[in-house]
C-alpha atoms as a PDB file:
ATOM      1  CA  UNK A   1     -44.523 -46.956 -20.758  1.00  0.00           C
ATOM      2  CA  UNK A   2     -43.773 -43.013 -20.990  1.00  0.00           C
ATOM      3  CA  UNK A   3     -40.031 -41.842 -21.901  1.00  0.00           C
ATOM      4  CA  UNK A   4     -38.393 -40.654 -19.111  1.00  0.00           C
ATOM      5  CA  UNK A   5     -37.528 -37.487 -20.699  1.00  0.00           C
ATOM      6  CA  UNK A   6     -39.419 -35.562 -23.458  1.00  0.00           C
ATOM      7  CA  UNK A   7     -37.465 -35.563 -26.289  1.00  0.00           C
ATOM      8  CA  UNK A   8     -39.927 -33.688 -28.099  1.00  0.00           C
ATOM      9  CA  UNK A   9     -39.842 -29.856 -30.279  1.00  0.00           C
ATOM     10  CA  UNK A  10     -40.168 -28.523 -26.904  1.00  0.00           C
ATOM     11  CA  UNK A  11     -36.225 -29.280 -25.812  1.00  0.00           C
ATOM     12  CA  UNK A  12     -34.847 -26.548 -28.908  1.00  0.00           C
ATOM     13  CA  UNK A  13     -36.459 -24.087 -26.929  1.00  0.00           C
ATOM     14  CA  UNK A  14     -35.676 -24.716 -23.670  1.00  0.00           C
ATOM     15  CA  UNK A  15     -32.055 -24.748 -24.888  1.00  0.00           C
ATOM     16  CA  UNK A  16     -32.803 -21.884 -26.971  1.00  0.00           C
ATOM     17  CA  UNK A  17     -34.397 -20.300 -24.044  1.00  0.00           C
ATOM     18  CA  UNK A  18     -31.108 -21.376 -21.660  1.00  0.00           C
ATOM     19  CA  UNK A  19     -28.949 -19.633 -24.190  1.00  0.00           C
ATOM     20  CA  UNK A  20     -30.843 -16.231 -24.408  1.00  0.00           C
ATOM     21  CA  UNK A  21     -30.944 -15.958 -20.541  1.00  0.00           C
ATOM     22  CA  UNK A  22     -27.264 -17.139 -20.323  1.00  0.00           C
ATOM     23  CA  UNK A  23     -26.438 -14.014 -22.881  1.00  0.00           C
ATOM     24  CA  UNK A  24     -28.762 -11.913 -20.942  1.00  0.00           C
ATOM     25  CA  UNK A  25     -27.023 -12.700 -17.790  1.00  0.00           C
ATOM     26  CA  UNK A  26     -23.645 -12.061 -19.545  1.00  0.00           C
ATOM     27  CA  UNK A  27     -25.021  -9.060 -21.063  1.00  0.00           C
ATOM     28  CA  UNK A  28     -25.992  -7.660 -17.634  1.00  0.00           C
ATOM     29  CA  UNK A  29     -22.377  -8.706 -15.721  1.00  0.00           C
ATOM     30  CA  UNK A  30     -20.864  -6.592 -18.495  1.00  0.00           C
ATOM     31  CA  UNK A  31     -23.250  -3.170 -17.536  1.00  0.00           C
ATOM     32  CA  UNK A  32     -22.213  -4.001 -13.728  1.00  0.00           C
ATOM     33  CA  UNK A  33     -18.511  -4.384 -14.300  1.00  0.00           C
ATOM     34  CA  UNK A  34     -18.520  -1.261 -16.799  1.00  0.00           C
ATOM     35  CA  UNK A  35     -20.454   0.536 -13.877  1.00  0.00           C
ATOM     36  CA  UNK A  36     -17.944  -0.488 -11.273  1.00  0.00           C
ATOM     37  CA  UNK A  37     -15.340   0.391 -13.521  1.00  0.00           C
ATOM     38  CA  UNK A  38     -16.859   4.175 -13.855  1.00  0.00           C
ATOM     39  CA  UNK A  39     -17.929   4.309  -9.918  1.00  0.00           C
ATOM     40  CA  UNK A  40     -13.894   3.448  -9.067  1.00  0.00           C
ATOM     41  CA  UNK A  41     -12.894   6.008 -11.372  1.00  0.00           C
ATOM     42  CA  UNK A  42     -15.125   8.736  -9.813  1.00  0.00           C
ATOM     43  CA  UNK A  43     -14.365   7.615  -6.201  1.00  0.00           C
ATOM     44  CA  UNK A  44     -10.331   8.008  -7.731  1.00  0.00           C
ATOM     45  CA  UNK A  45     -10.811  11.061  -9.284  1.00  0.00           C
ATOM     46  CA  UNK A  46     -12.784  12.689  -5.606  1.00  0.00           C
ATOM     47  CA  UNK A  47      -9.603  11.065  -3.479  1.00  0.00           C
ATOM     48  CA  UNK A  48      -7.300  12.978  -5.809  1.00  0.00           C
ATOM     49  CA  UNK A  49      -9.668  15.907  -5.424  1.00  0.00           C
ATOM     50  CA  UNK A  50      -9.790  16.169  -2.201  1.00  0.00           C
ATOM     51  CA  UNK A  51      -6.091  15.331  -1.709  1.00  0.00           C
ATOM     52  CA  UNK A  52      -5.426  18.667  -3.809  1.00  0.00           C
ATOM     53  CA  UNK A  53      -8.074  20.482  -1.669  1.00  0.00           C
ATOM     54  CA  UNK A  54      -6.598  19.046   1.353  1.00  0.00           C
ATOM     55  CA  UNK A  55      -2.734  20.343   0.767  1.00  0.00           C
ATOM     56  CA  UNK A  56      -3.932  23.599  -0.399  1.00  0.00           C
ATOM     57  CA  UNK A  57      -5.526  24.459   3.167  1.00  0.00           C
ATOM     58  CA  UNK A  58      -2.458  22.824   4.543  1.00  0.00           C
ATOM     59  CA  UNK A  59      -0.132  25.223   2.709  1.00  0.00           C
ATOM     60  CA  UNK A  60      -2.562  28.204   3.620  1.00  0.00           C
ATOM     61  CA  UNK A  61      -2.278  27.588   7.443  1.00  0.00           C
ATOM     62  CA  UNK A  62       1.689  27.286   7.428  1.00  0.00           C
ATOM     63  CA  UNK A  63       3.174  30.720   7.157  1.00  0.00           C
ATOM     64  CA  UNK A  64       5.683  31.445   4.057  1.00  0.00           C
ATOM     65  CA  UNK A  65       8.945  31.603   6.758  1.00  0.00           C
ATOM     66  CA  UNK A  66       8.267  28.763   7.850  1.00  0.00           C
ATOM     67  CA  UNK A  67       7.508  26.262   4.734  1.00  0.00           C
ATOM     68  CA  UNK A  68      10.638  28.534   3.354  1.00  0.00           C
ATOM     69  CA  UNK A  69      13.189  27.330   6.408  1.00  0.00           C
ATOM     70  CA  UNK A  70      11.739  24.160   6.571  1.00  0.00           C
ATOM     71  CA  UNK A  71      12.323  23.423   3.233  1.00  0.00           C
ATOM     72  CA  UNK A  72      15.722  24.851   3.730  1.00  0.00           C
ATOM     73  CA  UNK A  73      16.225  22.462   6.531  1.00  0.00           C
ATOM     74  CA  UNK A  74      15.084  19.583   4.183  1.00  0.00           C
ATOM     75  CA  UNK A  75      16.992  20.598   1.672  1.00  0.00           C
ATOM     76  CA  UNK A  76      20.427  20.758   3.743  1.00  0.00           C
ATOM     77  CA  UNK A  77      19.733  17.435   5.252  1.00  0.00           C
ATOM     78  CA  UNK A  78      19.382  15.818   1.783  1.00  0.00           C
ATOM     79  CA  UNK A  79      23.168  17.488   0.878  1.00  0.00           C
ATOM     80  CA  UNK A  80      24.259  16.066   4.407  1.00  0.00           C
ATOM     81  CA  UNK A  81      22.802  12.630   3.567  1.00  0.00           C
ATOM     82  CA  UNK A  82      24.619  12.786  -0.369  1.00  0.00           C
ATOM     83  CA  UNK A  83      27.862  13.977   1.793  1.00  0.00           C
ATOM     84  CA  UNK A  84      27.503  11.294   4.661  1.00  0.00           C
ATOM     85  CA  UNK A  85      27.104   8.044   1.566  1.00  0.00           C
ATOM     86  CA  UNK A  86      30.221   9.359  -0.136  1.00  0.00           C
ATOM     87  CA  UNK A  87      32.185   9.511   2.843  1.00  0.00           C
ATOM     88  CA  UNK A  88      30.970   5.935   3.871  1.00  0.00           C
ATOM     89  CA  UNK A  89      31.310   4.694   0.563  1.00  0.00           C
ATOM     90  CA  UNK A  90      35.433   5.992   0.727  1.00  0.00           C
ATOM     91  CA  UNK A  91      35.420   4.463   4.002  1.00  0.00           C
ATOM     92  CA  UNK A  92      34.625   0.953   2.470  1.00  0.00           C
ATOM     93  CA  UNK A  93      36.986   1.239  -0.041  1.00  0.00           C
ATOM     94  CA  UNK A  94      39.802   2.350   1.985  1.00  0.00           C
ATOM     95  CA  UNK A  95      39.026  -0.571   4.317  1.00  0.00           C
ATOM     96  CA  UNK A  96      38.563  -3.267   1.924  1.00  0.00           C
ATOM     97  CA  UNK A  97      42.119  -2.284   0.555  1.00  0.00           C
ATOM     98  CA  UNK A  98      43.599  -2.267   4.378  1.00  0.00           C
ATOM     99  CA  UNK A  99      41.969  -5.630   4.654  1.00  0.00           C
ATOM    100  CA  UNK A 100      43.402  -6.712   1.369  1.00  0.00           C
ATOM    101  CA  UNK A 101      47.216  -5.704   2.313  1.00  0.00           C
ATOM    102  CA  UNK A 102      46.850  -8.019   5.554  1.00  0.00           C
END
């Protein structure tokens, strides 16, 4: 009767053969993930690009005045909003001592 498996010189090199196509295959999931890796990067690097591009035809159709008073107007809002949290935050105290005295 035959062996069921050949356990001859020939198994060395199919495991030898496993083992270079397993490092081959490693070897080429390496080269993809460095290529993703580069194509993210330069798909980044056009967003940001094009970002930049974008805001500086966004500033050229707003006229000067009007960026200037509307970051004026921004810029008064933020002092109301500082203003408004202090008051509030007096508010508190001077209720949590009312509501301590009771």
């Amino acid at each position: 009767m035959r062996p069921l498996r050949d356990t001859g010189p020939s198994v060395p090199r199919e495991k030898k053969a496993l083992q270079d196509e397993l490092e081959t295959r490693c070897n080429q999931v390496r080269s993809a993930e460095k290529k993703l890796q580069h194509k993210e990067l330069e798909a980044q690097e056009q967003i940001t690009y094009i970002r930049q591009e974008y805001e500086i035809k966004l500033k050229g159709l707003m006229p000067a005045s009007l960026r200037q008073e509307l970051e004026d107007t921004i810029s008064s809002l933020k002092s109301q909003v500082n203003f408004l949290q202090k008051r509030a935050s007096i508010l508190q105290e001077e209720l949590t001592t009312y509501q301590g005295r009771r």
